[in-house]
Protein backbone atom coordinates (compact mmCIF):
# COMPACT_ATOMS: atom_id res chain seq x y z
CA UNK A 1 29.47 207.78 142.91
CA UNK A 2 26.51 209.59 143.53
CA UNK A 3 22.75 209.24 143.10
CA UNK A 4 23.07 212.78 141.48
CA UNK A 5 22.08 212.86 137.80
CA UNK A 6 24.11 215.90 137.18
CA UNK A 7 27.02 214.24 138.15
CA UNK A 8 26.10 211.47 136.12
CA UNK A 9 26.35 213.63 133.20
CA UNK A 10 29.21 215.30 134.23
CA UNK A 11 31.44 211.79 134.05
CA UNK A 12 29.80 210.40 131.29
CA UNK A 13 30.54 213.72 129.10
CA UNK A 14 34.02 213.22 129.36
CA UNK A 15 36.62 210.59 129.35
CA UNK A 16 38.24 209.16 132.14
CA UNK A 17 41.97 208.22 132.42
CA UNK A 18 40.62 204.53 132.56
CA UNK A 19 38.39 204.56 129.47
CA UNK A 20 41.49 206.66 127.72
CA UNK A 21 43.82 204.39 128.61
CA UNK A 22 42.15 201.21 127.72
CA UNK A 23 40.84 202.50 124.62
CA UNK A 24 44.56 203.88 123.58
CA UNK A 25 45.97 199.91 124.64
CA UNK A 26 43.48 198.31 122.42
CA UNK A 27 43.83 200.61 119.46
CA UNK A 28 47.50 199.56 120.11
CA UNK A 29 46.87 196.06 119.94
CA UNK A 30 44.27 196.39 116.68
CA UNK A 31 47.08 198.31 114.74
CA UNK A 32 50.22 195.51 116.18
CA UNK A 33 47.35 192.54 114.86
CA UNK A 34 46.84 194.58 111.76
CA UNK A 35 50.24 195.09 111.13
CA UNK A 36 51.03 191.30 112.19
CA UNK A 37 48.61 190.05 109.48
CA UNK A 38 49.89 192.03 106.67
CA UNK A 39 53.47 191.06 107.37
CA UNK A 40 52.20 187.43 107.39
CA UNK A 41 50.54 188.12 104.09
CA UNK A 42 53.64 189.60 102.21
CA UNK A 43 55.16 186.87 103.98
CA UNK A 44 53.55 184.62 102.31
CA UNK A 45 53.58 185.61 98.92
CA UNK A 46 57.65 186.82 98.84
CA UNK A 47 59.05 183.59 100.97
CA UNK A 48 57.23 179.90 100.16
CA UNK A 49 55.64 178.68 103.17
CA UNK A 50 56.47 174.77 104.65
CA UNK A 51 52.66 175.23 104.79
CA UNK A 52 50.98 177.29 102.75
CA UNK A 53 47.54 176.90 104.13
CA UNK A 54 48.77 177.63 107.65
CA UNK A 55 50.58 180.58 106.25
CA UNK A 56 47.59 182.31 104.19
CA UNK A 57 44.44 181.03 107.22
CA UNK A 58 47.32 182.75 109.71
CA UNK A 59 47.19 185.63 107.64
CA UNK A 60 43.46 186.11 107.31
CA UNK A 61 42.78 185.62 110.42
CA UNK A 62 45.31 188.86 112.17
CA UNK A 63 43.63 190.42 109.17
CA UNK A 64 40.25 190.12 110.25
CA UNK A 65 40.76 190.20 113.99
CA UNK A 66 42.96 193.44 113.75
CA UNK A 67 40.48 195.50 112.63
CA UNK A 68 37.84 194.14 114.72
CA UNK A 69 39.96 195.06 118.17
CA UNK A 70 40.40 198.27 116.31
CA UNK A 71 36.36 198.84 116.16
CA UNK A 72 36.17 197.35 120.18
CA UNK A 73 38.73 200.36 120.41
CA UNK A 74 36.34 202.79 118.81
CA UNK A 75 33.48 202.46 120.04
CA UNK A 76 35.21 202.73 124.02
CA UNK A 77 36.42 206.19 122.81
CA UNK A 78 33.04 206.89 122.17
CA UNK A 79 31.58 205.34 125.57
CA UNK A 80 29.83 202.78 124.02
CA UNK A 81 28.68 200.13 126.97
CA UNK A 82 29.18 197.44 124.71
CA UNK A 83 32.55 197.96 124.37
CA UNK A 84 33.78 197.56 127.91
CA UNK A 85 32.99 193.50 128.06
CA UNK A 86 34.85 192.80 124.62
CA UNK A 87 38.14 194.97 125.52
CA UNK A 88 38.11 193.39 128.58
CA UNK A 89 38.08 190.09 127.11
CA UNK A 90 40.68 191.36 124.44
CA UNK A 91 42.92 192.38 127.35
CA UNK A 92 42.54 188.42 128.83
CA UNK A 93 43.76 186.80 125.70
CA UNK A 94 46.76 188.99 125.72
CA UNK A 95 47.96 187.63 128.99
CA UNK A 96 48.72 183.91 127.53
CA UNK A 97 50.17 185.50 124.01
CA UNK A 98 52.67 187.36 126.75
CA UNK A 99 53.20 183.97 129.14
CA UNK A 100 54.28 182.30 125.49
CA UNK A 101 56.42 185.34 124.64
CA UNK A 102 58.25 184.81 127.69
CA UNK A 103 58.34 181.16 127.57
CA UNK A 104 60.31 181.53 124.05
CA UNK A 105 62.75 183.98 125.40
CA UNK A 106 60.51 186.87 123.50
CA UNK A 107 60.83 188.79 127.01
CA UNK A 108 61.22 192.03 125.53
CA UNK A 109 57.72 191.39 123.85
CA UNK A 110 56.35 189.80 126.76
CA UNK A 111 56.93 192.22 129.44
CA UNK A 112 55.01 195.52 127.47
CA UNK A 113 52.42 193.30 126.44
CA UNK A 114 51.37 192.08 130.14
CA UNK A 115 51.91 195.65 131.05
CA UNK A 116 49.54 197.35 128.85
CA UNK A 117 46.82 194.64 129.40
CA UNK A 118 46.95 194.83 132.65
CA UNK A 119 46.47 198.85 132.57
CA UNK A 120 43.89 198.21 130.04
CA UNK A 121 41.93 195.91 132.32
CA UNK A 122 42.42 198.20 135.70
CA UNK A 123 41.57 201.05 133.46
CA UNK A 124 38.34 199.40 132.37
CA UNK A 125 37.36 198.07 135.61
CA UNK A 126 37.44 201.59 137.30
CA UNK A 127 33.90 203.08 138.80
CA UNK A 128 35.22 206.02 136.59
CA UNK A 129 35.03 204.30 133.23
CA UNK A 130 32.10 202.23 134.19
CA UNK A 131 30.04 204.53 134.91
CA UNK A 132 31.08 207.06 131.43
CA UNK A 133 30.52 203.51 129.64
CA UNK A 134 26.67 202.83 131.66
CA UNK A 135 28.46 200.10 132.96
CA UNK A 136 27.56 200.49 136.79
């Protein structure tokens, strides 16, 4: 990139396939925690848990961490620097939930999972999407 403020300004007033794309896979994976969390709720309450505790702490917790990936999502559509480090790190924790998905023969889950962090994470570390997020 280029010492050149008006470029500068050009790149960070628009969106780069990076930041789109890793802001799209993290939305994703806010919405598939959200969703996870309130199927382990009604799960909870319709079928009796071995383990209720388990059960209801599982529950809160894709129910509070859904919504927060959600807001990490956010704020990269809106280029906020911030942003970039927790998606990242959001993107790292999904490649041992895919390893276990394919170690317990969920390989259909496994496989898109792996793929869209690891777009995510390319995405992110772009010079692109660094720079729109002030990240340089």
């Amino acid at each position: 990139m280029s010492d050149d403020p008006a470029a500068h300004e050009a790149v960070a007033a628009t969106r780069p396939r990076g930041l789109l794309t890793a802001a799209a896979v993290t939305g994703a994976e806010g919405v598939a925690l959200t969703g996870f969390g309130a199927w382990l709720a009604y799960e909870t309450v319709v079928a009796k848990a071995s383990n209720e505790r388990v059960a209801t702490g599982s529950a809160v917790y894709f129910l509070v961490l859904g919504p927060l990936v959600l807001l990490v999502a956010a704020a990269l559509w809106r280029r906020r620097g911030w942003a970039s480090g927790a998606a990242l790190f959001v993107q790292l924790l999904a490649v041992p939930v895919a390893v276990s998905m394919w170690q317990e023969g969920f390989v259909a889950g496994a496989v898109p999972l792996l793929a869209a962090a690891a777009a995510a994470a390319f995405g992110l570390l772009q010079p692109t999407t660094r720079h729109a997020l002030g990240r340089e």
